[in-house]
N, C-alpha and C. Protein backbone atom coordinates (compact mmCIF):
# COMPACT_ATOMS: atom_id res chain seq x y z
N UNK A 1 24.55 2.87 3.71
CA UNK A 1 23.20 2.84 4.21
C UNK A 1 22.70 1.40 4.13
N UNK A 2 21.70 1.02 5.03
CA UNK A 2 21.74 -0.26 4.97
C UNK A 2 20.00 -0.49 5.93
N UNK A 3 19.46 -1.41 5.73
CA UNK A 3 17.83 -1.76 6.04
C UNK A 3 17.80 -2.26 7.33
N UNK A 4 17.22 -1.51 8.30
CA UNK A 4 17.27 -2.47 9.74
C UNK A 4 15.86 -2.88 9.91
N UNK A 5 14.92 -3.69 9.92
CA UNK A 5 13.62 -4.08 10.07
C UNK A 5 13.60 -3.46 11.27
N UNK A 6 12.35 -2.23 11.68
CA UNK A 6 12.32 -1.79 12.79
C UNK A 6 11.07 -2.48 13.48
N UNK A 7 9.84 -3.60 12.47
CA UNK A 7 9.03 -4.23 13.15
C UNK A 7 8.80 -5.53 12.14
N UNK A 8 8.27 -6.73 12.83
CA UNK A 8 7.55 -8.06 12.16
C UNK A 8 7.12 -7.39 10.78
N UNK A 9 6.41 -8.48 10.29
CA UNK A 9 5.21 -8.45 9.18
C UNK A 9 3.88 -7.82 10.26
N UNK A 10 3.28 -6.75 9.30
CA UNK A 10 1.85 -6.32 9.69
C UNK A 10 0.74 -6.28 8.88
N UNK A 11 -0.40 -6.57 9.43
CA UNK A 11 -1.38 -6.29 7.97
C UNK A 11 -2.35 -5.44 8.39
N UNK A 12 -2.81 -5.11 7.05
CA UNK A 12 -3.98 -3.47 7.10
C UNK A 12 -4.78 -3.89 6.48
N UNK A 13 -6.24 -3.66 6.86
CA UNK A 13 -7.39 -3.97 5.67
C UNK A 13 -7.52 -3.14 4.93
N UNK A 14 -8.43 -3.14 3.70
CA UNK A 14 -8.66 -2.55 2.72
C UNK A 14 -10.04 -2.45 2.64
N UNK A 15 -10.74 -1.54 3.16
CA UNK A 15 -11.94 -1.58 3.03
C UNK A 15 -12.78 -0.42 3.12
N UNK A 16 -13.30 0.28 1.79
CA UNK A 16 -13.65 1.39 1.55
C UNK A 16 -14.90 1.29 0.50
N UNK A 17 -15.29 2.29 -0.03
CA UNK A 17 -16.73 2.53 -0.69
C UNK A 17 -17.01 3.63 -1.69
N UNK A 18 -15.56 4.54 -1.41
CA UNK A 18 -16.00 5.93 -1.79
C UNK A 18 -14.78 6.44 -2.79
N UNK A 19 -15.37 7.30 -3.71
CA UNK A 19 -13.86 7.46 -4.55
C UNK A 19 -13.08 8.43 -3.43
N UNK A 20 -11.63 8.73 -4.25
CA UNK A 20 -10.87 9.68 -3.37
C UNK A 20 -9.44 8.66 -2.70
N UNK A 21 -8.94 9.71 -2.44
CA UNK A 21 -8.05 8.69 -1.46
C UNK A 21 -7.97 8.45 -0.01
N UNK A 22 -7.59 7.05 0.17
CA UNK A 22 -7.78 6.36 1.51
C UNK A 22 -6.35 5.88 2.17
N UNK A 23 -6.23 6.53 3.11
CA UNK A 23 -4.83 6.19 3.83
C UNK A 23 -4.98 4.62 4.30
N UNK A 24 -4.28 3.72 3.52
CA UNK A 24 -4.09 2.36 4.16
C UNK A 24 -3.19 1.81 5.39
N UNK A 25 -1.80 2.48 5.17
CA UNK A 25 -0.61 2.38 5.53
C UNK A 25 -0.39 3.72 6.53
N UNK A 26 -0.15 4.09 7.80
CA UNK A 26 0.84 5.58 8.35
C UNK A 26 1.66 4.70 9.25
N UNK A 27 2.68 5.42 8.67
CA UNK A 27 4.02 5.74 9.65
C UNK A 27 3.01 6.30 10.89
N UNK A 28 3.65 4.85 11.91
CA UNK A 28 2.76 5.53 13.40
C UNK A 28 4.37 6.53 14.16
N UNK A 29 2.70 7.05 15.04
CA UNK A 29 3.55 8.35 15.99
C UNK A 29 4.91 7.49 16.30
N UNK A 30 6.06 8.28 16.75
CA UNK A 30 7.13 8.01 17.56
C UNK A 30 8.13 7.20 16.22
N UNK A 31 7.66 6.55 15.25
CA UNK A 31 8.78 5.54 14.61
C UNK A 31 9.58 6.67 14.28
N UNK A 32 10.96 6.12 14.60
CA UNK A 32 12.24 6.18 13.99
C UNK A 32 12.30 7.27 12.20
N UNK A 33 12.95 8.62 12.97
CA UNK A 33 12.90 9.12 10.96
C UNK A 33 13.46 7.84 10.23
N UNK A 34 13.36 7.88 8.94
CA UNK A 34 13.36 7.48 7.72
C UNK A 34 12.82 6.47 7.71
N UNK A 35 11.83 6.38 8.56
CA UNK A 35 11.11 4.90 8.30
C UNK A 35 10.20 4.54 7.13
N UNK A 36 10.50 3.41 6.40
CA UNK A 36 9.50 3.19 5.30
C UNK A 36 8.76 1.98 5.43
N UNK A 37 7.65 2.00 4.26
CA UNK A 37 6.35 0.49 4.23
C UNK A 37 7.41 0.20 3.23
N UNK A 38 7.47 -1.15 3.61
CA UNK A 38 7.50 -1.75 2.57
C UNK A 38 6.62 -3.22 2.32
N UNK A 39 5.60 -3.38 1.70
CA UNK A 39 4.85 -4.11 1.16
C UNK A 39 4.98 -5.40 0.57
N UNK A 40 4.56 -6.52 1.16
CA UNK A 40 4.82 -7.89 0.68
C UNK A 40 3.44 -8.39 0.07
N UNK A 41 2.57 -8.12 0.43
CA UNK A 41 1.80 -8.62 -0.12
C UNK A 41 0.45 -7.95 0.00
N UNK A 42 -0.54 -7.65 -1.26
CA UNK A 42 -1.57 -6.52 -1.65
C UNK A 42 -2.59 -7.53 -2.56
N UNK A 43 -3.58 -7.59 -1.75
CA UNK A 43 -4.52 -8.40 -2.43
C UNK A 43 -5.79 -7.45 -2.18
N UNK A 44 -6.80 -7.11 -3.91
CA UNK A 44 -7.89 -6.62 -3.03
C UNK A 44 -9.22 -6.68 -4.49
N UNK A 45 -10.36 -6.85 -4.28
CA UNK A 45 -11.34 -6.94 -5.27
C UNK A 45 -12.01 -5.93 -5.34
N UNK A 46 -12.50 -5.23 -5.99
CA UNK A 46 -13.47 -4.08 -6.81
C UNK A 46 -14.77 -4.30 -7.30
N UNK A 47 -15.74 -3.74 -6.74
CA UNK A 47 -17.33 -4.60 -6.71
C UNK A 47 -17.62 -3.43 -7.52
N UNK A 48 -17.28 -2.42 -8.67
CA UNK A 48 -17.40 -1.84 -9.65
C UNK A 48 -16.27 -1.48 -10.67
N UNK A 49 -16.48 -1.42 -11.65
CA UNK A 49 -14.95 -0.19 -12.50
C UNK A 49 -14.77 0.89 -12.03
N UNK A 50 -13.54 1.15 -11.87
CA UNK A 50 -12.85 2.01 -11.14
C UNK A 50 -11.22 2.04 -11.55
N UNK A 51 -10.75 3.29 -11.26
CA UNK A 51 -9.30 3.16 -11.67
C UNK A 51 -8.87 3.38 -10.29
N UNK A 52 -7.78 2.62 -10.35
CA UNK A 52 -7.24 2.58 -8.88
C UNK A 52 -5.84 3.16 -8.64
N UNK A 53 -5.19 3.85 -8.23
CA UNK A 53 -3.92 4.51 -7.89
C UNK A 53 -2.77 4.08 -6.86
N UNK A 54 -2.37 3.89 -6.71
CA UNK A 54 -1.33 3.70 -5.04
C UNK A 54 -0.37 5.09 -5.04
N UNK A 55 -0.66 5.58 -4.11
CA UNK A 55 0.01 6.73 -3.75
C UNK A 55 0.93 6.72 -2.51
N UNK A 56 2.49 7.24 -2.58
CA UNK A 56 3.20 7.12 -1.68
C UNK A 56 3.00 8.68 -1.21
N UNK A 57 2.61 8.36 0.03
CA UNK A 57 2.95 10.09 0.88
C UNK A 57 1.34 11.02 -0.12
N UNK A 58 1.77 11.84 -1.16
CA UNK A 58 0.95 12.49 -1.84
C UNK A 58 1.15 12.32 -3.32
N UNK A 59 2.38 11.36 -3.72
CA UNK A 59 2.78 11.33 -5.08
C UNK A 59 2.71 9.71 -5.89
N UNK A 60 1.99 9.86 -6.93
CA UNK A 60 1.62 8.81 -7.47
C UNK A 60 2.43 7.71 -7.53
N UNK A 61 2.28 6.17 -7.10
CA UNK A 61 3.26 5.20 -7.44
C UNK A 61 3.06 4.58 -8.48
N UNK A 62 3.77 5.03 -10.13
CA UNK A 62 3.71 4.07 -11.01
C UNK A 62 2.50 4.88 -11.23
N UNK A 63 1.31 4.28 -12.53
CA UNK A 63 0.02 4.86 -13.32
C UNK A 63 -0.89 4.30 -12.78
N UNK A 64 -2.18 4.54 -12.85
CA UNK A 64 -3.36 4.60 -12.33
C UNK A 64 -3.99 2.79 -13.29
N UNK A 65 -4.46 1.87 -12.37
CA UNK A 65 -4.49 0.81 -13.06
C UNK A 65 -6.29 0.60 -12.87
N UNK A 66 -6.69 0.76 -14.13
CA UNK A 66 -8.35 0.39 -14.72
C UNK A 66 -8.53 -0.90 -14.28
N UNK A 67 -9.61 -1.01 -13.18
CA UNK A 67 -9.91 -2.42 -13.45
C UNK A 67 -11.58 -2.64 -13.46
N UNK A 68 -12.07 -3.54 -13.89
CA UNK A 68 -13.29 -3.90 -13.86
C UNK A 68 -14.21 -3.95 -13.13
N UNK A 69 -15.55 -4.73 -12.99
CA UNK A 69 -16.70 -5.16 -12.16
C UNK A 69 -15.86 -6.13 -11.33
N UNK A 70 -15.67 -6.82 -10.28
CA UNK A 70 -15.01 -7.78 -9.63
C UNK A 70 -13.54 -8.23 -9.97
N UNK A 71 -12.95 -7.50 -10.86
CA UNK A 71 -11.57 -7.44 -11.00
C UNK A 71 -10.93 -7.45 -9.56
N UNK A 72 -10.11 -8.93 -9.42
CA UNK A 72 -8.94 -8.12 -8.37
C UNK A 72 -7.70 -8.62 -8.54
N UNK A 73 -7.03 -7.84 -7.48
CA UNK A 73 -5.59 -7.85 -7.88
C UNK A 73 -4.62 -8.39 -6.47
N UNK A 74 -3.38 -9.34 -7.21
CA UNK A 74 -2.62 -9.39 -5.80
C UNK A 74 -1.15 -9.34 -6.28
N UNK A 75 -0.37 -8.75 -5.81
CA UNK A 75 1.07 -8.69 -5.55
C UNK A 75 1.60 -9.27 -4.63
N UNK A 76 2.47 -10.25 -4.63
CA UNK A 76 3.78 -10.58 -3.88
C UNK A 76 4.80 -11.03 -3.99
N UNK A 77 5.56 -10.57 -2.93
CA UNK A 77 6.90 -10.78 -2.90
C UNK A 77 7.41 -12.23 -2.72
N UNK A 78 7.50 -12.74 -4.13
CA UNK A 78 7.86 -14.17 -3.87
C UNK A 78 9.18 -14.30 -3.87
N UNK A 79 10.13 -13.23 -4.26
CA UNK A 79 11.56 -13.27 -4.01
C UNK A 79 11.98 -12.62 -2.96
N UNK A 80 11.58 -12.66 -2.21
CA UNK A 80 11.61 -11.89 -0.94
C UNK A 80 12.84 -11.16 -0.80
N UNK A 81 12.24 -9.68 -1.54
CA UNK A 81 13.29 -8.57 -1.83
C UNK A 81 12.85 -7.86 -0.45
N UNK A 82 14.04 -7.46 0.06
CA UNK A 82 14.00 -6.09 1.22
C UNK A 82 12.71 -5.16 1.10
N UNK A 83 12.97 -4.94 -0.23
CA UNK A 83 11.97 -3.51 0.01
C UNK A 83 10.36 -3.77 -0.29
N UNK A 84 9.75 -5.41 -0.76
CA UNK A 84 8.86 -5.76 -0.89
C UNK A 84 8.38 -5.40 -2.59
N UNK A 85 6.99 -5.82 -2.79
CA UNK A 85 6.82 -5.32 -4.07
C UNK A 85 6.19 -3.81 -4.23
N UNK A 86 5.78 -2.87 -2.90
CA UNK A 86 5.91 -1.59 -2.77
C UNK A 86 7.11 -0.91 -2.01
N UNK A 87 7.33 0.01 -2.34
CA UNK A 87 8.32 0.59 -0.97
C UNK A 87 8.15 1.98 -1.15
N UNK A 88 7.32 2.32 -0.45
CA UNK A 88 7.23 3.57 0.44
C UNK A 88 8.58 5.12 0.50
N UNK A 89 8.51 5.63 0.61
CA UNK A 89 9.50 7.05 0.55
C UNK A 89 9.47 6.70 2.16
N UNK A 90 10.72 7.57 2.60
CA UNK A 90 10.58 7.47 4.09
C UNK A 90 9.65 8.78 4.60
N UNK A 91 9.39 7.96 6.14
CA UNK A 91 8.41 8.99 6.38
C UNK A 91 6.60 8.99 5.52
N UNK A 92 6.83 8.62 4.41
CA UNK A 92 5.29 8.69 3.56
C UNK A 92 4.12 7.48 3.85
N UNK A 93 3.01 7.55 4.07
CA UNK A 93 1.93 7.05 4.10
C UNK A 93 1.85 5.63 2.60
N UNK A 94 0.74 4.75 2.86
CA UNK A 94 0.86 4.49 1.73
C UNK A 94 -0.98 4.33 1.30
N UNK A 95 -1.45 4.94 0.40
CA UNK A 95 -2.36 5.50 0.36
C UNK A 95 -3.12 4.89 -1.38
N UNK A 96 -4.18 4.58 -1.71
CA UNK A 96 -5.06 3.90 -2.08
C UNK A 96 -6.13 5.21 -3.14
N UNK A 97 -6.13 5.75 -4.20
CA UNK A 97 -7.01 6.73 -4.81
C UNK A 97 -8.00 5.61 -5.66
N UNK A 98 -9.37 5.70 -5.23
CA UNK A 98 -10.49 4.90 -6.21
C UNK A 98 -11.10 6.66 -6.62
N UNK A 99 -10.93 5.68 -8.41
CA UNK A 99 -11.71 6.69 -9.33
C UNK A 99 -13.32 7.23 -9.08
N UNK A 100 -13.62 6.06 -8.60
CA UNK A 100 -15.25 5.83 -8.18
C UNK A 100 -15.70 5.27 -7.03
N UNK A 101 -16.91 5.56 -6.70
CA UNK A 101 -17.50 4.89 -5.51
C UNK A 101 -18.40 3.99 -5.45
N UNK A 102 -16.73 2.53 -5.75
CA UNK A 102 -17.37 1.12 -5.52
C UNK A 102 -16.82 0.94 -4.26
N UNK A 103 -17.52 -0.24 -3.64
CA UNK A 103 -16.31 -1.22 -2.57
C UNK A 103 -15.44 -1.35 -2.76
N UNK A 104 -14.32 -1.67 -2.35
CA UNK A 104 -12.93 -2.08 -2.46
C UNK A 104 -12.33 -2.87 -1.23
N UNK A 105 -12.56 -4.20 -1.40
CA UNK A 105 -12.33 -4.73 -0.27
C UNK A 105 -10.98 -5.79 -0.39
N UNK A 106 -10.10 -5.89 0.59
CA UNK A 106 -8.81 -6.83 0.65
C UNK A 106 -8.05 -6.67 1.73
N UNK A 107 -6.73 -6.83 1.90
CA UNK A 107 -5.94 -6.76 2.85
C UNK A 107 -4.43 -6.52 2.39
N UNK A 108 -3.67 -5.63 3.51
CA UNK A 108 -1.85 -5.68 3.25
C UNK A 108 -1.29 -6.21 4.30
N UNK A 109 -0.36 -7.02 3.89
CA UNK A 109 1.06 -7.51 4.46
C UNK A 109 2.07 -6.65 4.36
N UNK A 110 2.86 -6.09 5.46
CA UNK A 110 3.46 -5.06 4.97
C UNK A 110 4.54 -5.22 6.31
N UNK A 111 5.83 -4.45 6.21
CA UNK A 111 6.52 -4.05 7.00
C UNK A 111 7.63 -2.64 7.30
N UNK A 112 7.52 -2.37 8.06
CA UNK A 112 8.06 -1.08 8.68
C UNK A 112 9.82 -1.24 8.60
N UNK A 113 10.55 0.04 7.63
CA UNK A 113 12.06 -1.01 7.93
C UNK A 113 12.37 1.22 8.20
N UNK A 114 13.47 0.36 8.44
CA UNK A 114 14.18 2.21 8.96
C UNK A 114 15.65 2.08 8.22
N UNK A 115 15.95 3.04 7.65
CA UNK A 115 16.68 3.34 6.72
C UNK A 115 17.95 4.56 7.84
N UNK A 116 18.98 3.32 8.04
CA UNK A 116 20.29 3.73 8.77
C UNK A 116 21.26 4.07 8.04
């Protein structure tokens, strides 16, 4: 099995208000089964405390990370691994749970690879 990039680098904003979860990332109509996100770069600030989640598809990625009043956070892939510093299940969404309803504002770098 082996990684075929099925598109460029893409980016998604991040911009929400409300607790719950927020689809950032979908596998659009028509891609290729086993297609996955994989994530290079996740930058985003929190205009309250809130615990924040990343969810692949419907299942938690990793633990729920507490952050503060203007806490923010960025990940990237400075070793520029295949699968980025998220990677997605194939087929799964990549999806965003705020504990509370602050802002949450930032952006993803991300790319679509298909799993041959």
């Amino acid at each position: 099995m082996s990684n075929i990039f099925y598109e460029g680098q893409l980016k998604a904003d991040i911009n929400f208000a409300t607790s719950g979860n927020h689809t950032i990332i979908s596998i659009p109509a028509g891609a290729p089964a086993q297609t996955t996100i994989a994530i290079d770069f996740i930058m985003f600030v929190v205009a309250g405390a809130t615990n924040i989640q990343f969810v692949d598809g419907s299942t938690n990625y990793g633990g729920a990370l507490p952050l503060t009043t203007n806490q923010a956070l960025v990940l990237e892939n400075v070793y520029a691994e295949t699968g980025g510093v998220i990677t997605c299940s194939a087929n799964n969404n990549f999806v965003i749970n705020s504990s509370a309803s602050v802002q949450v504002s930032g952006f993803v770098r991300y790319r679509l690879l298909n799993l041959v």
